[in-house]
N, C-alpha and C. Protein backbone atom coordinates (compact mmCIF):
# COMPACT_ATOMS: atom_id res chain seq x y z
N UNK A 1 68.90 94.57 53.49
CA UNK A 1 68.62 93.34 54.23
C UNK A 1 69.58 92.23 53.82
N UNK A 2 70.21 92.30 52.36
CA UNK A 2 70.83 91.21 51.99
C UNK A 2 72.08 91.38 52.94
N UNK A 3 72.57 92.50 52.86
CA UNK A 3 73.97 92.53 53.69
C UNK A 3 74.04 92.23 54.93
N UNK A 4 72.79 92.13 55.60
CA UNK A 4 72.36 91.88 57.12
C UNK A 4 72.35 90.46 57.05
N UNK A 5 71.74 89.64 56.04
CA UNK A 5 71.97 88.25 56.08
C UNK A 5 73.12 87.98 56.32
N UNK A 6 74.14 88.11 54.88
CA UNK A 6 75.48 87.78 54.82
C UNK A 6 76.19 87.62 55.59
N UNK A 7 75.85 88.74 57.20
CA UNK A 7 76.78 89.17 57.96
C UNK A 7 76.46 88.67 58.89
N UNK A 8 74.81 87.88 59.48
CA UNK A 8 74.64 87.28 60.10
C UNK A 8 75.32 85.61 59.90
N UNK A 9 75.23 84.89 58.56
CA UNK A 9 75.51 83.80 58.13
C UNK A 9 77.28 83.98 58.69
N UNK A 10 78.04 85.17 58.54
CA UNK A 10 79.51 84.92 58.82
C UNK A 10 79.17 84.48 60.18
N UNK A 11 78.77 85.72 61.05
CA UNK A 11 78.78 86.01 62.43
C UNK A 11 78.45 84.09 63.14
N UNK A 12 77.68 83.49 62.50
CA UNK A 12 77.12 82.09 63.21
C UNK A 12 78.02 81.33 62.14
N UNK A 13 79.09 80.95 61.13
CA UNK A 13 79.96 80.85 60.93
C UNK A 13 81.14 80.52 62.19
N UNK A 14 80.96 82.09 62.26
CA UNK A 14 82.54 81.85 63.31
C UNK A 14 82.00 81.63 64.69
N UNK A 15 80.77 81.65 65.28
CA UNK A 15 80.63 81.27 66.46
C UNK A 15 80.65 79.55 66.10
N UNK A 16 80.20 78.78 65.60
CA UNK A 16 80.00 77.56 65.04
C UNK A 16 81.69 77.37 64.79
N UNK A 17 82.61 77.88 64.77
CA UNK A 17 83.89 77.60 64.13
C UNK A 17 84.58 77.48 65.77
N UNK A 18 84.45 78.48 66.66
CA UNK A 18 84.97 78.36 67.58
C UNK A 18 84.51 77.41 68.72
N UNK A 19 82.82 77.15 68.65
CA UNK A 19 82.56 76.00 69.26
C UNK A 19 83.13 74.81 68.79
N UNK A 20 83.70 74.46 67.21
CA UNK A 20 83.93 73.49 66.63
C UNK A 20 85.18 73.29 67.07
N UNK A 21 86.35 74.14 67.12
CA UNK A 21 87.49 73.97 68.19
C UNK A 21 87.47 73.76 69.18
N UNK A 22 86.37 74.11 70.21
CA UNK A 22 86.64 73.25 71.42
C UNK A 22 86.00 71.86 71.39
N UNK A 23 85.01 71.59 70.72
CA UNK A 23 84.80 70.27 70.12
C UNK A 23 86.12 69.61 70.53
N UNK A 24 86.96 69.85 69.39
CA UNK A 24 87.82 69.45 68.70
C UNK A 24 88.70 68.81 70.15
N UNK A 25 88.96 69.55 70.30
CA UNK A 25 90.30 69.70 71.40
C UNK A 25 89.70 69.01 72.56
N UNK A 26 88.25 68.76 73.13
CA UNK A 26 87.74 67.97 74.00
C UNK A 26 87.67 66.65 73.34
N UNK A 27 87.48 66.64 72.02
CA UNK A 27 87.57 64.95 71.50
C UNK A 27 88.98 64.75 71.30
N UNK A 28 89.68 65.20 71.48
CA UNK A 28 91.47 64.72 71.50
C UNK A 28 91.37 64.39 73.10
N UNK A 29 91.25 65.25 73.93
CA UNK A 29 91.36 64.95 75.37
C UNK A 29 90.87 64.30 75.66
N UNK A 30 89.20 63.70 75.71
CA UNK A 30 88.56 62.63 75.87
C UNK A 30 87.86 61.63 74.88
N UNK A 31 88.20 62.13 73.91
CA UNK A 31 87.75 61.19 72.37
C UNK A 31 85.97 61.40 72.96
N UNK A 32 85.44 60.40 72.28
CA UNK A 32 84.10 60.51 71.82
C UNK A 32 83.30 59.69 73.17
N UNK A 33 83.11 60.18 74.12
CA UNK A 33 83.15 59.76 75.59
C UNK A 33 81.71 59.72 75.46
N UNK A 34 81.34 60.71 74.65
CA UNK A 34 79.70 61.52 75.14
C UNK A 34 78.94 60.04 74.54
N UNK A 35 79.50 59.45 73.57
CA UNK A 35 78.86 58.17 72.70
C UNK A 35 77.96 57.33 74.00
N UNK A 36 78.35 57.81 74.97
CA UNK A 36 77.61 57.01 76.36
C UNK A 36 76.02 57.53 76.71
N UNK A 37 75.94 58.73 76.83
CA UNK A 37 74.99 59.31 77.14
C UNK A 37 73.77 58.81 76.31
N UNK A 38 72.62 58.41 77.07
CA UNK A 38 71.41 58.12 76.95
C UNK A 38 70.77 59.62 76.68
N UNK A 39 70.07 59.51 76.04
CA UNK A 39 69.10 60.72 75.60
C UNK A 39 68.79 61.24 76.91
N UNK A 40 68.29 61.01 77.31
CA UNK A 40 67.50 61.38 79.14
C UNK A 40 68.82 62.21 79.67
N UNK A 41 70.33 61.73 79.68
CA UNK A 41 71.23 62.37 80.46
C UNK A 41 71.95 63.16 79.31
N UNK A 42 71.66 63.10 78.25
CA UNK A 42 72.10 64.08 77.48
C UNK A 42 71.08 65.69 78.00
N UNK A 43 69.72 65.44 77.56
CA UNK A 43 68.91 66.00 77.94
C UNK A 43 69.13 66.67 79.20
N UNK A 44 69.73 66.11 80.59
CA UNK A 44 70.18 66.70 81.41
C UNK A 44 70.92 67.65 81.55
N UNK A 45 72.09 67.07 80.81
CA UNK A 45 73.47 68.05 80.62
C UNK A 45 72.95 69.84 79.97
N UNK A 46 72.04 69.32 78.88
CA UNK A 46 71.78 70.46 78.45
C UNK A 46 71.19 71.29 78.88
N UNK A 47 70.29 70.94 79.98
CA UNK A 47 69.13 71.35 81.14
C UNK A 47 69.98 72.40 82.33
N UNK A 48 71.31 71.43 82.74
CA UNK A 48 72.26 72.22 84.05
C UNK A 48 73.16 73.09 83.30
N UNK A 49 72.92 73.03 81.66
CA UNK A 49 74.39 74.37 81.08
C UNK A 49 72.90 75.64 81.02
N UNK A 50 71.66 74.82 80.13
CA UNK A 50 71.21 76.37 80.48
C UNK A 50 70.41 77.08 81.90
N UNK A 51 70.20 76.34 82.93
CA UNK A 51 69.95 76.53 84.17
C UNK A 51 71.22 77.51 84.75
N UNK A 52 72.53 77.10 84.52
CA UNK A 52 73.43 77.97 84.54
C UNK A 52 73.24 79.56 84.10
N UNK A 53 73.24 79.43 82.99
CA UNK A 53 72.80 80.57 82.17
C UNK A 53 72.19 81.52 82.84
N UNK A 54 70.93 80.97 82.89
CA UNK A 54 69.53 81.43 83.40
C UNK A 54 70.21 82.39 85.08
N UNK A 55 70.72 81.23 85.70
CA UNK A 55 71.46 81.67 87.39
C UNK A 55 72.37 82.78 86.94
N UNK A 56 72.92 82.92 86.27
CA UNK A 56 73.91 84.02 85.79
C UNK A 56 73.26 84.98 85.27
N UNK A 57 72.35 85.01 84.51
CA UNK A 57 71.45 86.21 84.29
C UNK A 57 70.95 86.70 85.43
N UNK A 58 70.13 86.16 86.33
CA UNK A 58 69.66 86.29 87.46
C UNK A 58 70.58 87.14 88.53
N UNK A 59 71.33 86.45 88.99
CA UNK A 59 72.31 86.81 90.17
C UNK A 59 73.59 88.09 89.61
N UNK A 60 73.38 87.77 88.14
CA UNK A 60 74.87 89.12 87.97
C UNK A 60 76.25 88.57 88.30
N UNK A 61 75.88 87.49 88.61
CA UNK A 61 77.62 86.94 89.45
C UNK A 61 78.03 85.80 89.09
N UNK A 62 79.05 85.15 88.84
CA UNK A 62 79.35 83.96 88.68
C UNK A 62 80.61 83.74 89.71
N UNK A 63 80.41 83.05 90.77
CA UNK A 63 81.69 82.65 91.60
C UNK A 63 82.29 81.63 91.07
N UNK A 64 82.22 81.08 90.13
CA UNK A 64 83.54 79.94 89.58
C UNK A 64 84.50 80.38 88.47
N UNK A 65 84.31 81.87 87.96
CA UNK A 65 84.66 82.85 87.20
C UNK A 65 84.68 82.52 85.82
N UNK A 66 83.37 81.61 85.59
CA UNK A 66 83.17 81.41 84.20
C UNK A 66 81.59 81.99 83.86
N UNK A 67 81.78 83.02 82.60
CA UNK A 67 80.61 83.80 82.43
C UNK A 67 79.24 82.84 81.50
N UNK A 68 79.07 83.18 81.23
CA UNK A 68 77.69 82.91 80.06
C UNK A 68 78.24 82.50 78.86
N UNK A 69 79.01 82.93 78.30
CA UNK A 69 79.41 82.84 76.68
C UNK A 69 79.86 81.67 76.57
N UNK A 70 80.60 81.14 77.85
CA UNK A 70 80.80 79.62 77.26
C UNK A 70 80.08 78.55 77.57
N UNK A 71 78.79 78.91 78.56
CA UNK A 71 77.96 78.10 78.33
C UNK A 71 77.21 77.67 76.98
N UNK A 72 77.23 79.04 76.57
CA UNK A 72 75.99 78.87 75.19
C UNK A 72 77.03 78.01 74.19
N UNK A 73 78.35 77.93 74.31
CA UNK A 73 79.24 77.17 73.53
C UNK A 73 79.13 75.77 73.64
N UNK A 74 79.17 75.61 75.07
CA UNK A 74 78.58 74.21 75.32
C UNK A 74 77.25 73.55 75.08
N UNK A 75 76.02 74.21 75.17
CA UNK A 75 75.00 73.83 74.64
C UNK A 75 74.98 73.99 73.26
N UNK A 76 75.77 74.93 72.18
CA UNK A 76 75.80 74.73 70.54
C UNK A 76 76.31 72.85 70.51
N UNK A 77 77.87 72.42 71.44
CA UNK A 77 78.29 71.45 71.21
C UNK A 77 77.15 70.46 71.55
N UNK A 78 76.66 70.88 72.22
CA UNK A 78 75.77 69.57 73.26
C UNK A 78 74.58 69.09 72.10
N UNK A 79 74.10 70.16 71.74
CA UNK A 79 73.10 70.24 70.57
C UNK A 79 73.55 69.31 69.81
N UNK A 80 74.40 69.51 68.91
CA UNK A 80 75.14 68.93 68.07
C UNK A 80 75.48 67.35 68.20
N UNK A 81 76.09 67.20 70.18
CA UNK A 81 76.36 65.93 69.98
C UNK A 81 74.47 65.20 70.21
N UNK A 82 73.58 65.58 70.78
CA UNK A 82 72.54 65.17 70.47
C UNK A 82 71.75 64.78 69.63
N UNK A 83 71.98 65.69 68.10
CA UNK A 83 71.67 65.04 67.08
C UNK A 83 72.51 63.77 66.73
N UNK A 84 73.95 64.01 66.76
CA UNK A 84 74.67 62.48 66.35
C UNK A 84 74.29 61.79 67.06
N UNK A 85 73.75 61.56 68.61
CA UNK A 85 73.22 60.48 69.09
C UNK A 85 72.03 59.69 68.76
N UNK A 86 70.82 60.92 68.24
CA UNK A 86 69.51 60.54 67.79
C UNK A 86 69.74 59.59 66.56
N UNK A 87 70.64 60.20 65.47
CA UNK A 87 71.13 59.28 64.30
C UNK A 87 71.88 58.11 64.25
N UNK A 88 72.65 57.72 65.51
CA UNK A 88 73.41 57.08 65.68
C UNK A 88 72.76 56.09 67.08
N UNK A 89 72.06 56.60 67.75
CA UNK A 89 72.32 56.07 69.16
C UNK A 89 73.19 55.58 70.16
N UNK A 90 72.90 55.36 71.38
CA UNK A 90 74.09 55.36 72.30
C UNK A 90 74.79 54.23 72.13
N UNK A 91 75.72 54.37 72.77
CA UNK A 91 76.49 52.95 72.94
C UNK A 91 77.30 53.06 74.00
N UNK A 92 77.79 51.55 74.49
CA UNK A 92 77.76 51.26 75.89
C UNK A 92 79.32 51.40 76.14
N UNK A 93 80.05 51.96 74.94
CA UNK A 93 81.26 52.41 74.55
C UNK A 93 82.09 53.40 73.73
N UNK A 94 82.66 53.19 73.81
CA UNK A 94 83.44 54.44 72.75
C UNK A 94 83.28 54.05 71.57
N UNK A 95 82.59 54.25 70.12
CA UNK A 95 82.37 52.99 69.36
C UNK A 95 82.69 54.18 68.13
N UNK A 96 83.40 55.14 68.08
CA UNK A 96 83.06 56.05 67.38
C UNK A 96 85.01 56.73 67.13
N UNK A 97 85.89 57.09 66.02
CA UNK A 97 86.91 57.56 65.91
C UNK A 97 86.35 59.22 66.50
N UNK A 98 87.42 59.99 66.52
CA UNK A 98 87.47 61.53 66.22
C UNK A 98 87.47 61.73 64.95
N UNK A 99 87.85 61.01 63.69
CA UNK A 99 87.66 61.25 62.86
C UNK A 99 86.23 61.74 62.13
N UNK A 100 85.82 60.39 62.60
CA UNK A 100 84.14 60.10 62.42
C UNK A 100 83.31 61.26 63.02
N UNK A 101 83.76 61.30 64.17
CA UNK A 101 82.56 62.38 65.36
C UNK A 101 83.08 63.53 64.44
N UNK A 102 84.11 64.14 64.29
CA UNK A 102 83.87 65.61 63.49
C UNK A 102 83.46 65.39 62.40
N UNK A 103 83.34 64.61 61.39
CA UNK A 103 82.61 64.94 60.29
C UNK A 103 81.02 64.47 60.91
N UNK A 104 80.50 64.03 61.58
CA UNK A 104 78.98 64.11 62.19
C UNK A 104 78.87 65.74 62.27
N UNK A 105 79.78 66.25 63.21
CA UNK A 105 79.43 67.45 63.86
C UNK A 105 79.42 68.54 62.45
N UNK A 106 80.05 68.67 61.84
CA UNK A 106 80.16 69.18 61.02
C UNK A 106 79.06 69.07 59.97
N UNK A 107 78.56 67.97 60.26
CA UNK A 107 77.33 67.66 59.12
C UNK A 107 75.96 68.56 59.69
N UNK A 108 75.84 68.20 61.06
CA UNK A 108 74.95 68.47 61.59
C UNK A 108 75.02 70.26 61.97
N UNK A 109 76.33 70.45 61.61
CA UNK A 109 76.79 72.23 62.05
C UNK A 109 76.10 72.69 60.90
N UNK A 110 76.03 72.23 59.48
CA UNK A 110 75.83 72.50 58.62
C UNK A 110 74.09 72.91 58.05
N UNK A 111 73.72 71.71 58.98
CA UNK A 111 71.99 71.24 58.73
C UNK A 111 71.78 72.66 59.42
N UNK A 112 71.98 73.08 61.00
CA UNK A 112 72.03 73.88 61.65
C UNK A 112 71.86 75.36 60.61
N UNK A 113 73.03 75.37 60.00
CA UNK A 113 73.00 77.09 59.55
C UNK A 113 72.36 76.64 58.65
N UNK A 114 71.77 75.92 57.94
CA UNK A 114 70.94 76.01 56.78
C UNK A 114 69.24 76.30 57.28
N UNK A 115 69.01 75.72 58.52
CA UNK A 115 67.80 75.82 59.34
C UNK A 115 67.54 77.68 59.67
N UNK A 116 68.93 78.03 60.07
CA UNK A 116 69.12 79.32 60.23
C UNK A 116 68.64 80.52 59.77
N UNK A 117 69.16 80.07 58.56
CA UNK A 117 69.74 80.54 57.20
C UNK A 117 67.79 80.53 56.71
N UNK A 118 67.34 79.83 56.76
CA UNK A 118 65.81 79.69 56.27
C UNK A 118 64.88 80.47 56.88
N UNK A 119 65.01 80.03 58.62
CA UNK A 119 64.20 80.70 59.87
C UNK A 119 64.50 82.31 59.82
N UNK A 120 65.61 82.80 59.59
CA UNK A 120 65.98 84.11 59.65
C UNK A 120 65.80 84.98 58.47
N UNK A 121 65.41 84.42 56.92
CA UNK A 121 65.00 84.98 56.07
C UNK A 121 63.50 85.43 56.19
N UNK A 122 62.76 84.40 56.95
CA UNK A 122 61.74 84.59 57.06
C UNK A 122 61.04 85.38 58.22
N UNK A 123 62.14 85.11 59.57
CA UNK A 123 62.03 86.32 60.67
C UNK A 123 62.98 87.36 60.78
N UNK A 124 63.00 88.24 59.24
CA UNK A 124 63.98 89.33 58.72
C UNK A 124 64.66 89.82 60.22
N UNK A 125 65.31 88.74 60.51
CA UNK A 125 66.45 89.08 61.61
C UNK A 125 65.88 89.44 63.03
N UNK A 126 65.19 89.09 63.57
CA UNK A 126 63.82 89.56 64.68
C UNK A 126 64.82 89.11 66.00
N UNK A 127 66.07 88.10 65.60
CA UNK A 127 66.75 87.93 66.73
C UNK A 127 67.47 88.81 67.70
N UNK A 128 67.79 89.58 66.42
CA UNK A 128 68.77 91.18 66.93
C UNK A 128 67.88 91.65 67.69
N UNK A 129 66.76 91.68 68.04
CA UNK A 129 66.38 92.78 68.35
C UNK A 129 65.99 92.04 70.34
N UNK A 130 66.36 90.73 70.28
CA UNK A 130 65.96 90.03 71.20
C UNK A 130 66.76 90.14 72.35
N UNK A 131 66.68 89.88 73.39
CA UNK A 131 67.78 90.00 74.71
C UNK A 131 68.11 88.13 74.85
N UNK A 132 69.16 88.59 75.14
CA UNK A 132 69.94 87.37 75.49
C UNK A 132 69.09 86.16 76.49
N UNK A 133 68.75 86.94 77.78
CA UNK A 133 67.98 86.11 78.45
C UNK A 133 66.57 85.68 78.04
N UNK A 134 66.01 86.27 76.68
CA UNK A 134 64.66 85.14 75.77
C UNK A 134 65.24 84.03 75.17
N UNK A 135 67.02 84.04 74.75
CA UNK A 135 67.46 83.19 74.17
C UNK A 135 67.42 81.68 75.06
N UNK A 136 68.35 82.18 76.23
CA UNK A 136 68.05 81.37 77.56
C UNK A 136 66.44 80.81 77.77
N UNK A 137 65.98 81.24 78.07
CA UNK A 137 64.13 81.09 78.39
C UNK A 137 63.76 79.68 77.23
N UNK A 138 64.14 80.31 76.18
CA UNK A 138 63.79 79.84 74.77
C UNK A 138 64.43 78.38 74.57
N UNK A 139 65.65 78.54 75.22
CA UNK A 139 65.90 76.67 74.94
C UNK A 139 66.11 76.24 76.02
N UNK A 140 65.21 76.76 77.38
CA UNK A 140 65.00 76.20 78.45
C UNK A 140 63.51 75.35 78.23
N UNK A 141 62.95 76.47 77.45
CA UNK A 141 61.28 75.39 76.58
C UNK A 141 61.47 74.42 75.89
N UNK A 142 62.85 74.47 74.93
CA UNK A 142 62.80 73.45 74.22
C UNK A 142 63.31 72.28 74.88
N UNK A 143 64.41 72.50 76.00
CA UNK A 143 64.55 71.66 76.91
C UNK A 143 63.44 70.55 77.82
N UNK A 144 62.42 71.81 77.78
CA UNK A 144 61.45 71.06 78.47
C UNK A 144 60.34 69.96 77.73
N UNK A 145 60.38 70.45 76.79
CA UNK A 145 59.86 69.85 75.52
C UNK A 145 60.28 68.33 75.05
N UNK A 146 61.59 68.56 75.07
CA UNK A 146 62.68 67.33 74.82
C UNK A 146 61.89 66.19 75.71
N UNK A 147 61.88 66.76 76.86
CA UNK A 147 61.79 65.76 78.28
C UNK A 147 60.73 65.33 78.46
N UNK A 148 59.75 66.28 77.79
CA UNK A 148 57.93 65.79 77.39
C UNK A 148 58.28 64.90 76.14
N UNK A 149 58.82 65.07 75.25
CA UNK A 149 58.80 63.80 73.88
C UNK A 149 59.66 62.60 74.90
N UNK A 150 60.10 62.51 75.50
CA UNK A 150 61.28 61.44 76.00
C UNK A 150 60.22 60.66 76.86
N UNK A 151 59.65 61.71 77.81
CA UNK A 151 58.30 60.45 79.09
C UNK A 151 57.35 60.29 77.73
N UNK A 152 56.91 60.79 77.32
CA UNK A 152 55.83 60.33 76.04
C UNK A 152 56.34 58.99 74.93
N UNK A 153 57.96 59.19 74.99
CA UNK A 153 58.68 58.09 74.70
C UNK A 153 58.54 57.95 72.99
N UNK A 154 58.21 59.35 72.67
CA UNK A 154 58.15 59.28 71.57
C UNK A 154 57.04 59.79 70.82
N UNK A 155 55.84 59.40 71.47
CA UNK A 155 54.23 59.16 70.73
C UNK A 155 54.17 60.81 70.97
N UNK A 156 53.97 61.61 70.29
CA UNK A 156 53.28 63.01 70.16
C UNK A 156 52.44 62.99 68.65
N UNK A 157 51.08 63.96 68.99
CA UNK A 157 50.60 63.85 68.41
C UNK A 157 50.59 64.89 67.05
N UNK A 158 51.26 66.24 67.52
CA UNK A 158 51.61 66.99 66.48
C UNK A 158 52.53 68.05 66.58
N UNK A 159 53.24 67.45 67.17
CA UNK A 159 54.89 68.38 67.59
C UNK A 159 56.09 67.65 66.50
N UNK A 160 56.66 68.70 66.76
CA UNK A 160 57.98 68.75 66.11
C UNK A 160 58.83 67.83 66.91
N UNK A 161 60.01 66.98 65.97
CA UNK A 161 60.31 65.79 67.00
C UNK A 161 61.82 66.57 68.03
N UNK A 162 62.44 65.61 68.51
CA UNK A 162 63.37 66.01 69.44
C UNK A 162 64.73 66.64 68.54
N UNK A 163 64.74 65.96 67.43
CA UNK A 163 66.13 66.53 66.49
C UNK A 163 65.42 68.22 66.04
N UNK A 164 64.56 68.74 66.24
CA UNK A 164 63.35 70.03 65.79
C UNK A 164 64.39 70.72 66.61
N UNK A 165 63.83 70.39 68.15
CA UNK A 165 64.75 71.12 68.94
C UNK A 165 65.78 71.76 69.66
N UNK A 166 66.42 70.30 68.94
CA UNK A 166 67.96 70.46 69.03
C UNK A 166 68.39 71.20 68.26
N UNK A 167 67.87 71.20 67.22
CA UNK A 167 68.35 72.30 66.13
C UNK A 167 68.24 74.24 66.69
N UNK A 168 67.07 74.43 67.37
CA UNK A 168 66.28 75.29 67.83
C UNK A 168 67.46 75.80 68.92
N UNK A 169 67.85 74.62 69.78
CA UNK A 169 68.55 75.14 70.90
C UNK A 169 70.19 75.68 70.26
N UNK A 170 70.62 74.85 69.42
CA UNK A 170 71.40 75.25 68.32
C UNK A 170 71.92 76.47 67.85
N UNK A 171 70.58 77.37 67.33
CA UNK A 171 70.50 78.01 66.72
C UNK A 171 70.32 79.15 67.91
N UNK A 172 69.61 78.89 68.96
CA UNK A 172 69.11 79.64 70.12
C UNK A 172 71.12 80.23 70.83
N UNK A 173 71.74 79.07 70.94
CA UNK A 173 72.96 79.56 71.39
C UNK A 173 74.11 80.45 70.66
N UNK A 174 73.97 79.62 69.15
CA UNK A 174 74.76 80.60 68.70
C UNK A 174 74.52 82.01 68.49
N UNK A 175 72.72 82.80 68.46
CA UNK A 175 72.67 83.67 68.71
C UNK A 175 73.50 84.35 70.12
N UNK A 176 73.28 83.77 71.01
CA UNK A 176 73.71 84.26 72.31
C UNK A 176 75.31 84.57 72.41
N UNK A 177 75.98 83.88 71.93
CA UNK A 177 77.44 83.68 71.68
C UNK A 177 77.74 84.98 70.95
N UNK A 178 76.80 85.40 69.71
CA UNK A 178 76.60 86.28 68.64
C UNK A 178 76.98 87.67 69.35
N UNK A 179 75.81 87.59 70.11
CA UNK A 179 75.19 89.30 71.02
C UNK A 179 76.36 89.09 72.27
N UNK A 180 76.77 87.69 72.56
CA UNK A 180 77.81 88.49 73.57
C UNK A 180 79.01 88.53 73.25
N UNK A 181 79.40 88.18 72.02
CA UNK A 181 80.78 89.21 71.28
C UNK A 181 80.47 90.50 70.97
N UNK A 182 79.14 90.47 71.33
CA UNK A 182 79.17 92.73 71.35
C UNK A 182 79.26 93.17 72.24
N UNK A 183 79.08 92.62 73.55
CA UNK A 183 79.05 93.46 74.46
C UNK A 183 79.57 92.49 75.50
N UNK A 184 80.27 92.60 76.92
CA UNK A 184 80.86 91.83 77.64
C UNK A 184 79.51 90.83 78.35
N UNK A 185 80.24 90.00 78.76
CA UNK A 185 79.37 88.93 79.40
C UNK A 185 79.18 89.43 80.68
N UNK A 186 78.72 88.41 82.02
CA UNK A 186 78.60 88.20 83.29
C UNK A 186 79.91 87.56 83.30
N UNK A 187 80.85 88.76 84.13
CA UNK A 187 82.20 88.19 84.48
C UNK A 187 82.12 87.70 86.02
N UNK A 188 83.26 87.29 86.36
CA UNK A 188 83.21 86.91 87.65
C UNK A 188 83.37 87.81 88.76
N UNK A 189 82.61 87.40 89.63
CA UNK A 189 82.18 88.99 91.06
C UNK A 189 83.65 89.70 91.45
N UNK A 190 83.56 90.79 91.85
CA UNK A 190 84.87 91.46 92.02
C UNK A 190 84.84 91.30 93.57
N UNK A 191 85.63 91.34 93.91
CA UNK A 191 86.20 91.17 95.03
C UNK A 191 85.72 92.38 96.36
């Protein structure tokens, strides 16, 4: 089991490494843009990448010839920039270097595999054994969840708060990213 850890901790490593490059390379191209987004339209964004998902599981097809795997890349980032927003909150500007935003992301990449790293000792790896589309399902709840703490505006009475789930959806993608470097994604329809 120990070696199954180890190899899981690389495996969400390098999925977390390669989401962290396109990070990267989207905050050079548009710097720290997302610093705008209100919780509610963050919450959105993350809602139409895994609704995507979900349509791509469903249909088998993607006509814009982008599969699944880089959605779940985008919701690891999205996750991520959600927690720096919860800690930080929005602003009505760019108020933030690239310098700054990757060491957030990185902090919060970190909190992430340590959450992981805890949840998975204790569910001796129960993910492997899961299909991709519970992963989907799974932070389509927490999605929905988000949007119940957001109209509640906060007041819950014994839930886990919105940074819970971000972590959850987090952790929910980089599995997915995981299982579809084993096996090919939903490519785009053949002709």
């Amino acid at each position: 089991m120990a070696k199954e850890l180890t190899r899981t901790n690389q495996e969400f490593e390098q999925a977390v490494a390669e989401s962290r490059a396109l990070f990267q390379k989207k905050l050079h191209d548009y710097g720290a843009s997302w610093r705008i987004l209100r919780p509610t339209a963050l919450t959105d964004q993350l809602f139409i990448k895994a609704k995507r998902i979900r349509s791509l599981e469903i249909k088998k097809e993607s006509l814009v010839g982008e599969g699944i795997r880089p959605e779940f890349i985008a919701l690891i980032n999205y996750g991520i920039v959600g927690l720096i927003q919860l800690s930080r909150g929005f602003s009505d500007t760019v108020d933030m270097s690239n310098d700054e935003a990757m060491k957030l992301y990185d902090h919060f990449a970190q909190q992430a595999l340590g959450l992981m790293k805890r949840k998975n000792h204790d569910y001796d790896e129960a993910w492997r054994s899961m299909r991709v589309s519970s992963y989907t399902d799974l932070i389509l709840t927490k999605i929905q969840r988000i949007k119940e703490i957001e109209n509640l505006e906060g007041q819950t009475l014994v839930s886990e708060g919105i940074d819970a789930n971000y972590m959850d959806i987090i952790n929910y993608a980089v599995f997915g990213v995981i299982k579809l470097s084993e096996k090919p994604a939903v490519q785009k329809a053949e002709p």
